[in-house]
Protein backbone atom coordinates (compact mmCIF):
# COMPACT_ATOMS: atom_id res chain seq x y z
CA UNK A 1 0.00 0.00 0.00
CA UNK A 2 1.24 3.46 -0.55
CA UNK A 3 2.92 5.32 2.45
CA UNK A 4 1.17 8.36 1.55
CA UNK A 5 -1.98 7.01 2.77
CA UNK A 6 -2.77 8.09 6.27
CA UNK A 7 -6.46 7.42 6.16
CA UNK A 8 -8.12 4.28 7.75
CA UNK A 9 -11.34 3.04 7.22
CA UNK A 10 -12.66 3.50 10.58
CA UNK A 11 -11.88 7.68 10.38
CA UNK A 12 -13.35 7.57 7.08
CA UNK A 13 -16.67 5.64 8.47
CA UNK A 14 -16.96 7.60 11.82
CA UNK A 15 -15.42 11.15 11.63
CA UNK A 16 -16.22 11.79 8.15
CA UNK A 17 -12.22 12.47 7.15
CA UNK A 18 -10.63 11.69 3.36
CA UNK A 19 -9.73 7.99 2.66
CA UNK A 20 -6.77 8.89 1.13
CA UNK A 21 -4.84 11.97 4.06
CA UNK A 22 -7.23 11.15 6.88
CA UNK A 23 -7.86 15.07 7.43
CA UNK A 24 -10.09 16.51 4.81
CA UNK A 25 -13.45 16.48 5.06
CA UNK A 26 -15.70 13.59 3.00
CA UNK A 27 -19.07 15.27 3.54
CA UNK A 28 -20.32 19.17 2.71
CA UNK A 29 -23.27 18.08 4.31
CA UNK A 30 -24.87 15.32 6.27
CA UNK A 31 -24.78 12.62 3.98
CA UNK A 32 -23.74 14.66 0.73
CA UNK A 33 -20.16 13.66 -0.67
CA UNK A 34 -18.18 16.97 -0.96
CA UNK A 35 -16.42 17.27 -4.65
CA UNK A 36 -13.17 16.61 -3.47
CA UNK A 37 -10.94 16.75 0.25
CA UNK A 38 -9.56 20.10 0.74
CA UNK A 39 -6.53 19.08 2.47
CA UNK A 40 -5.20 16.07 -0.12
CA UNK A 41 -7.10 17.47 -3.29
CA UNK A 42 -8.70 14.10 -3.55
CA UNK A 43 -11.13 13.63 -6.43
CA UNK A 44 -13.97 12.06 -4.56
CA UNK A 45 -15.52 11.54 -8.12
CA UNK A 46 -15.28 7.95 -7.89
CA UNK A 47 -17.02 7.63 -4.67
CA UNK A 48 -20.72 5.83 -5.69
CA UNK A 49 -21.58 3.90 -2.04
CA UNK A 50 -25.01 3.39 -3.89
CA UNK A 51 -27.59 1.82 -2.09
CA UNK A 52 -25.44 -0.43 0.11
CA UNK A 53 -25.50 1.38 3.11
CA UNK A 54 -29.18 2.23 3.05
CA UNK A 55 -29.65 -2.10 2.38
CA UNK A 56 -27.18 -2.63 5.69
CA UNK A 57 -29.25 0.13 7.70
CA UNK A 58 -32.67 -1.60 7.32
CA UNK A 59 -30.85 -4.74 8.28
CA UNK A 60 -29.10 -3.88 11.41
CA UNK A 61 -31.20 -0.94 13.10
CA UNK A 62 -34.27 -2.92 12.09
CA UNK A 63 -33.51 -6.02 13.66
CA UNK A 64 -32.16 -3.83 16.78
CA UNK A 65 -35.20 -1.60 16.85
CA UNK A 66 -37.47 -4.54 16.35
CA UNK A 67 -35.75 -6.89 19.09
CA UNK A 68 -35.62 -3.86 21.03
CA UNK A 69 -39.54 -3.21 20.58
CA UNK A 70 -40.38 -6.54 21.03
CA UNK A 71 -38.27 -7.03 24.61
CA UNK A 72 -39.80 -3.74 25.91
CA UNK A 73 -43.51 -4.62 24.99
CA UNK A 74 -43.23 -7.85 26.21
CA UNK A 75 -41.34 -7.35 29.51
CA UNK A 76 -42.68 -4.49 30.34
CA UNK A 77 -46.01 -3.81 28.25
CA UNK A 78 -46.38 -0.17 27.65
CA UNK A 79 -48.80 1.73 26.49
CA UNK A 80 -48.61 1.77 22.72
CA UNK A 81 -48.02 5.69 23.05
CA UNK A 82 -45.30 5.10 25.10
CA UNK A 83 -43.53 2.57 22.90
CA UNK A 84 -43.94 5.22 19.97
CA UNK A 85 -42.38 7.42 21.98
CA UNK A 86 -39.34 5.83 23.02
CA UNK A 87 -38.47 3.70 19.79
CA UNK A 88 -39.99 6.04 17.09
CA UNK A 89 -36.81 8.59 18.16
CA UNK A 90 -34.54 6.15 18.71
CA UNK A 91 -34.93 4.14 15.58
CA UNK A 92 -34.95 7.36 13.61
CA UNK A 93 -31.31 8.69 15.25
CA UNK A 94 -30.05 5.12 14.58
CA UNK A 95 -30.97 4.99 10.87
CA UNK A 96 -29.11 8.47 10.55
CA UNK A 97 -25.87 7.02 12.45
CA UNK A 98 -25.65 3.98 11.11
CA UNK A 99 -26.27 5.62 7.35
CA UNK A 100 -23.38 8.57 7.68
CA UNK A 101 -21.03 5.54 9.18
CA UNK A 102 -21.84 3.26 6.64
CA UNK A 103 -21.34 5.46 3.72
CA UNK A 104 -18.37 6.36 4.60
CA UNK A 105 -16.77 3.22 5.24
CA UNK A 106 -18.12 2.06 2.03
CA UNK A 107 -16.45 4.99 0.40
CA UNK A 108 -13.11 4.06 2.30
CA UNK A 109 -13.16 0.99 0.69
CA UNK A 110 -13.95 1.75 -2.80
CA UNK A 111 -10.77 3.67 -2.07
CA UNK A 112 -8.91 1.89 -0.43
CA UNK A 113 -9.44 -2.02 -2.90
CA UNK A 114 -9.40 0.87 -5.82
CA UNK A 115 -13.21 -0.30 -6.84
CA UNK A 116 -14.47 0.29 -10.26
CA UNK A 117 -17.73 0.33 -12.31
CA UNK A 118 -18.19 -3.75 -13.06
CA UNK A 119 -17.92 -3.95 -16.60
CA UNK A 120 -18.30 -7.85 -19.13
CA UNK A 121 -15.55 -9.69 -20.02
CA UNK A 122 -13.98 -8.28 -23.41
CA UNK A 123 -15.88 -4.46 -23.06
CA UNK A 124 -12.06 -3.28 -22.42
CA UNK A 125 -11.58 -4.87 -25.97
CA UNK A 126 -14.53 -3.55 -27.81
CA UNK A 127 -14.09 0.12 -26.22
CA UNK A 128 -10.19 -0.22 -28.01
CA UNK A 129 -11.74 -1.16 -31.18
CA UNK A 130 -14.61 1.45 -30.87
CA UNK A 131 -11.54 4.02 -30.12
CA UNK A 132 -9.33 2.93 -32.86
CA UNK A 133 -12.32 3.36 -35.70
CA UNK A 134 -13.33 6.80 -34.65
C-alpha cells in the first residue's frame, strides 16, 4: 500500500475524514459527498456507495429496533403511546448514524481495494476497437 496514505477506514466511516490523508473532510453536508478533500485534493468523483448502506441500515437498526420493541412490549407492556415514543426517536437517530457511518466506510473501501464500475468480459476490448475506428 502506498505510504502516503494516512487514512483508515474506521476515520473515514466515523469522523467523516478523506480515505486517502485522513484530514479533509468527506461530507459538505450530512450525507452529501463533498467534490473533493480540501486538504489532499482528492477527487472524490469515484465515490458511488449506492444503495449499500441504506440495504445494511434496514438490516441492522431494524432487527435492533425490532428486538428492542419486542423485549420492551413484552417485559414491560407499555402503552402503545409510550412505545412510539421511546423507539420512534430512537430508531430514527439510529438509521441516521448507522447511514453517515456506513457510507463512509463504504467509500473508504472503494478507495482503499481501488473499486471500479463492473464492466463484461472483453468491453475493455470492444471500447479499443470502438476508439481505434473513430
Amino acid at each position: 500500500m502506498d505510504q502516503s496514505i494516512k487514512g483508515t477506514l474506521f476515520k473515514s466511516a466515523f469522523a467523516g475524514k478523506c480515505p486517502r490523508c485522513g484530514q479533509g473532510k468527506l461530507y459538505k453536508g450530512f450525507l452529501k459527498i463533498a467534490d473533493r478533500c480540501e486538504t489532499c485534493d482528492l477527487d472524490y468523483s469515484f465515490a458511488d456507495s449506492g444503495d449499500g448502506p441504506a440495504v445494511f441500515v434496514m438490516m441492522i437498526v431494524g432487527f435492533l429496533a425490532m428486538g428492542g420493541v419486542l423485549y420492551t412490549e413484552f417485559s414491560y407492556e407499555p402503552p402503545l403511546w409510550l412505545l412510539l415514543l421511546i423507539w420512534l426517536p430512537l430508531t430514527i437517530g439510529l438509521c441516521l448514524a448507522f447511514l453517515y457511518w456506513l457510507k463512509g466506510a463504504l467509500i473508504a473501501q472503494q478507495f482503499f481495494t481501488n473499486a471500479m464500475q463492473g464492466q463484461t468480459i472483453g468491453s475493455q476490448d470492444n471500447a479499443a476497437k470502438d476508439d481505434q475506428t473513430e
